[in-house]
N, C-alpha and C. Protein backbone atom coordinates (compact mmCIF):
# COMPACT_ATOMS: atom_id res chain seq x y z
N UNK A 1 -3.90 -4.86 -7.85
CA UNK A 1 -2.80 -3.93 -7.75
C UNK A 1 -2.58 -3.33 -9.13
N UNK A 2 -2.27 -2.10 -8.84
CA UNK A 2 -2.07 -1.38 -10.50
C UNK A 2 -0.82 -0.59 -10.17
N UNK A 3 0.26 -0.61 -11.46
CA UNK A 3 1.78 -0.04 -11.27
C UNK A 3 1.07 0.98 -12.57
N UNK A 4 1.99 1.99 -12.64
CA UNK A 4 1.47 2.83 -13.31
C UNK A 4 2.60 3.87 -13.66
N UNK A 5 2.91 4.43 -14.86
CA UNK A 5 4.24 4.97 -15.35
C UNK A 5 3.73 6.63 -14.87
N UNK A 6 4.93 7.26 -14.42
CA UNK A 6 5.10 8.72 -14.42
C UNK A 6 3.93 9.36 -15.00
N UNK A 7 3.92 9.25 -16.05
CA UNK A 7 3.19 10.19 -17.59
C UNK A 7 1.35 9.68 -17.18
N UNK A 8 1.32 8.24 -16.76
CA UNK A 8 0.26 7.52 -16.26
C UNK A 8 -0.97 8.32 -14.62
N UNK A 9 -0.02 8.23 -14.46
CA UNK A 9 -0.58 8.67 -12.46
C UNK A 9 -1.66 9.28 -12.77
N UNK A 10 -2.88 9.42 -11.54
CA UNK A 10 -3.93 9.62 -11.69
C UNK A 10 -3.80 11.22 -11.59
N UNK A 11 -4.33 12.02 -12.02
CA UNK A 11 -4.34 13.61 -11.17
C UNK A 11 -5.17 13.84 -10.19
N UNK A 12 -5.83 13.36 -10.10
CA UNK A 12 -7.16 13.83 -8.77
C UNK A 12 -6.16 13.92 -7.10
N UNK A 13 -6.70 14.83 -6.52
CA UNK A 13 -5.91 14.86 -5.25
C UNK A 13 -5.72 13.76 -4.50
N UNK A 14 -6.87 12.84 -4.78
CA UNK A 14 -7.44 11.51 -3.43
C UNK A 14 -6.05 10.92 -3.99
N UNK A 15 -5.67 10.81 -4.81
CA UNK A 15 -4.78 9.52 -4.96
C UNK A 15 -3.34 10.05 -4.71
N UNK A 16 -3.44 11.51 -4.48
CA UNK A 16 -2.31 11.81 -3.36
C UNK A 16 -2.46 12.77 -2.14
N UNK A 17 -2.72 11.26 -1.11
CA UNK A 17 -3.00 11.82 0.36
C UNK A 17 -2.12 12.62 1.70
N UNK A 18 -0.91 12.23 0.99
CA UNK A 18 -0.07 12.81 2.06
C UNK A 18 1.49 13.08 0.89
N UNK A 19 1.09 13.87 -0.75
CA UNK A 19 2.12 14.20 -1.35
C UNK A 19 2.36 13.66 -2.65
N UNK A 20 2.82 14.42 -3.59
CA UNK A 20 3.29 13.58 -4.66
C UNK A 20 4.77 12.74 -5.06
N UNK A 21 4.93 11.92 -4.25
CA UNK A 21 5.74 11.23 -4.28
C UNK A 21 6.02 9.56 -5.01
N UNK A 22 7.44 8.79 -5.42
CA UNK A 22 7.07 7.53 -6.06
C UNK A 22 8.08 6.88 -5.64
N UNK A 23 7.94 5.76 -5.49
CA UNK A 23 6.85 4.60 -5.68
C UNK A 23 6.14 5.08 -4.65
N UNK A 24 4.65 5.00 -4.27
CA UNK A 24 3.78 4.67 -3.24
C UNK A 24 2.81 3.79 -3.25
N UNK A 25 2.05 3.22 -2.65
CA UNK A 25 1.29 2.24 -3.21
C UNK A 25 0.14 2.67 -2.05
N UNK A 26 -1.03 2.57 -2.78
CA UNK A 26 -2.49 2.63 -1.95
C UNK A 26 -3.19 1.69 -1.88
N UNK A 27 -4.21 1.61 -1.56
CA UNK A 27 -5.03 0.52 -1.15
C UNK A 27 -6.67 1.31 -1.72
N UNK A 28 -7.27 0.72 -2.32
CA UNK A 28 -8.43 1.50 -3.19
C UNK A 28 -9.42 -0.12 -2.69
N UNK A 29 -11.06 0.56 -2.74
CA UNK A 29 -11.86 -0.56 -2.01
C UNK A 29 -12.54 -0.77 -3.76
N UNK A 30 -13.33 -1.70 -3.54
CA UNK A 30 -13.73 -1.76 -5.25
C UNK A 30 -14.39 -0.96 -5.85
N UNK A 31 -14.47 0.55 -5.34
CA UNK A 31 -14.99 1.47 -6.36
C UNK A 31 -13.95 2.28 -7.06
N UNK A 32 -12.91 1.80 -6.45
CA UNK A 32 -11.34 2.75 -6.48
C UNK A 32 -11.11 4.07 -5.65
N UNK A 33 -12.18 4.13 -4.23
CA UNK A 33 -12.02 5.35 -3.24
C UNK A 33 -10.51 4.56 -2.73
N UNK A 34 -10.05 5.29 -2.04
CA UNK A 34 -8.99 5.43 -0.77
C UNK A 34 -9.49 4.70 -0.27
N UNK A 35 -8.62 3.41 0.56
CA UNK A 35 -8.43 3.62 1.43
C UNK A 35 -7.54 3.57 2.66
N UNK A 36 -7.73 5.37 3.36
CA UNK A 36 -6.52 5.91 3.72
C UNK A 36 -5.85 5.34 5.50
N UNK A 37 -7.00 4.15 5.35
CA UNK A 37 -6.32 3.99 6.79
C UNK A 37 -5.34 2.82 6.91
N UNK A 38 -4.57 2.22 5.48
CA UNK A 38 -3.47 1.43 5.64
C UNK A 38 -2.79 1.91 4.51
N UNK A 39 -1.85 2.57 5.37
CA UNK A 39 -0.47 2.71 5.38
C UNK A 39 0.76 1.47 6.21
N UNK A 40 1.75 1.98 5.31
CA UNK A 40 3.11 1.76 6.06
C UNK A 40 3.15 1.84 7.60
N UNK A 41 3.09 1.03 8.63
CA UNK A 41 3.09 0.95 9.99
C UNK A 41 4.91 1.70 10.52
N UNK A 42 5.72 1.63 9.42
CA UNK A 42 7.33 1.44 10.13
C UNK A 42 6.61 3.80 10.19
N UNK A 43 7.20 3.79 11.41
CA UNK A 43 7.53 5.19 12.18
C UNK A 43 8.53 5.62 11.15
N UNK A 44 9.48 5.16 10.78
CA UNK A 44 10.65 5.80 10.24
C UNK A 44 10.34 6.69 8.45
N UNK A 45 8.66 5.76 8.38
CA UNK A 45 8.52 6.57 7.28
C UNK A 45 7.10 7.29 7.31
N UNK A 46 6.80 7.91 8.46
CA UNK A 46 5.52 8.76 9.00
C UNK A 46 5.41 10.06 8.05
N UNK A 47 6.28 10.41 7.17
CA UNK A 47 6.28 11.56 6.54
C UNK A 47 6.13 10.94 4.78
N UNK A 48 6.31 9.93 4.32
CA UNK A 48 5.99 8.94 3.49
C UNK A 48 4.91 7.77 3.49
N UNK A 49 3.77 7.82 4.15
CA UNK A 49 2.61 6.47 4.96
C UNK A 49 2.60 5.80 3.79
N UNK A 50 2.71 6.44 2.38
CA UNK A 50 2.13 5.00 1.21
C UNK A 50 3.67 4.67 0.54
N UNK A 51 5.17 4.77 1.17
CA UNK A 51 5.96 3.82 1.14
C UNK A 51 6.51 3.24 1.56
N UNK A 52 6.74 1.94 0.31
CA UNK A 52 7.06 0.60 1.26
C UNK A 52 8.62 0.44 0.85
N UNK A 53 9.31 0.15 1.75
CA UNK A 53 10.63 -0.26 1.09
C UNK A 53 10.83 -1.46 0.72
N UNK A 54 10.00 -2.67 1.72
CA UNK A 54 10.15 -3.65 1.72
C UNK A 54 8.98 -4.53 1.28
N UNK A 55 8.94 -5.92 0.61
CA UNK A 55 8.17 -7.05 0.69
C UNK A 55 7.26 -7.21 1.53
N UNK A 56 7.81 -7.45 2.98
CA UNK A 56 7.39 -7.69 4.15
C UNK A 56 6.07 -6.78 4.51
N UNK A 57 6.99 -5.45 4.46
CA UNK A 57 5.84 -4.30 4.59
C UNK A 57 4.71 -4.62 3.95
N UNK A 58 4.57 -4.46 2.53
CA UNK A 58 3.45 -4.60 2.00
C UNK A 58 2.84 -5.74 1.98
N UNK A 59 2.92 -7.14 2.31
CA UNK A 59 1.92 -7.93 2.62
C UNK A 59 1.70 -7.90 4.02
N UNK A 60 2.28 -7.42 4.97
CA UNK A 60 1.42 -6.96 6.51
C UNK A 60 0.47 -6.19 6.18
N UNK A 61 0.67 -4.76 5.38
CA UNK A 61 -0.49 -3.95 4.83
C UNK A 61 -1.60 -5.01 3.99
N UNK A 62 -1.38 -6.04 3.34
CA UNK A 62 -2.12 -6.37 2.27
C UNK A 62 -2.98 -7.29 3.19
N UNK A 63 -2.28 -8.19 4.59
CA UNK A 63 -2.73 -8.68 4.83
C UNK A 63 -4.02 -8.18 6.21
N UNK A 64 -3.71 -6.40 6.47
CA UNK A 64 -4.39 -5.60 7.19
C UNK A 64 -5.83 -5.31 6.25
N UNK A 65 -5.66 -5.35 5.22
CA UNK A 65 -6.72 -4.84 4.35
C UNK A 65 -7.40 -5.84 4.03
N UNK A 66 -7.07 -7.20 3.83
CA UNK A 66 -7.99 -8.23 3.15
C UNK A 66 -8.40 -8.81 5.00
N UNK A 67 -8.12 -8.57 6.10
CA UNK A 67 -8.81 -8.96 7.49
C UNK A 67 -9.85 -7.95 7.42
N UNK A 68 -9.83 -6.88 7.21
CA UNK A 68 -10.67 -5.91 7.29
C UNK A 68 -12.16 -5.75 6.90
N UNK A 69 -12.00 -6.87 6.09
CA UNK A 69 -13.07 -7.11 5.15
C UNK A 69 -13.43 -8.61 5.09
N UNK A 70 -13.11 -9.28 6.67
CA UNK A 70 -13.12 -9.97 7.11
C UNK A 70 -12.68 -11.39 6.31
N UNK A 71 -11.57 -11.18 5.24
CA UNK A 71 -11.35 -12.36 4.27
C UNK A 71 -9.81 -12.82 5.57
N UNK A 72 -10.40 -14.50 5.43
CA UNK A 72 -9.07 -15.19 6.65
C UNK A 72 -7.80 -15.27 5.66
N UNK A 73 -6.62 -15.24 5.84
CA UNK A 73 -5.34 -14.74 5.55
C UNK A 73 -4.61 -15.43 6.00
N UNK A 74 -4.39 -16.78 5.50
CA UNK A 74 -2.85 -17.26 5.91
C UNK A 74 -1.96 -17.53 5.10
N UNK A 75 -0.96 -17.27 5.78
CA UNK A 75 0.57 -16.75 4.61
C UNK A 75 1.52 -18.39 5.27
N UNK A 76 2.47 -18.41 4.02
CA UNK A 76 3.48 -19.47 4.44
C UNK A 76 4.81 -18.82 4.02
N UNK A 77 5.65 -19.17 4.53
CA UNK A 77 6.53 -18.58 5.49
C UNK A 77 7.54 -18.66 4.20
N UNK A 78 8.50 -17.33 3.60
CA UNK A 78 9.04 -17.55 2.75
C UNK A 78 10.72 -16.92 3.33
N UNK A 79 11.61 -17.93 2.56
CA UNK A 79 13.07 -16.85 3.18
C UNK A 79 13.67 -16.95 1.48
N UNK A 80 14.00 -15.46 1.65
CA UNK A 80 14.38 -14.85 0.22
C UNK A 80 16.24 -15.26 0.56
N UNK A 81 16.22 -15.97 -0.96
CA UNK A 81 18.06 -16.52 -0.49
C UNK A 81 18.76 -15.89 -1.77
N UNK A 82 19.97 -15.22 -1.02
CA UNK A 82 21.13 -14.70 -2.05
C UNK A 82 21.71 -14.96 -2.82
């Protein structure tokens, strides 16, 4: 995963697929292409696909991308306390 400041961001178009918008987060295979087929699943942000609002979100995505590539994925069960 790479965070990356304003002044930082890549310019090339690929690394903005649907807008220049922030935070978004992508998913890059190890050459650093796209890739554009995991996104954000929640409907409510179909006009935003690479943001996440939540935790949750992004390890369902993280955990869509590392099955994909057939690596097994099991998570233990965390509750975030106030």
């Amino acid at each position: 995963m790479v965070n990356t400041e304003d002044d930082e961001e890549p310019y090339e178009e690929e690394y903005r697929p649907d807008g220049k918008y922030i935070p978004r987060l992508l998913f890059l295979d190890k050459n650093g292409d796209l890739l554009p087929e995991f996104v954000n699943k929640k409907a409510e942000y179909k006009n935003y696909a690479y943001y996440y609002s939540s935790p949750a979100d992004v390890l369902n995505s993280m955990k869509d991308v590392l099955e994909s590539f057939d690596i097994e994925v099991c998570f233990i069960s965390i509750k975030l306390c106030n």
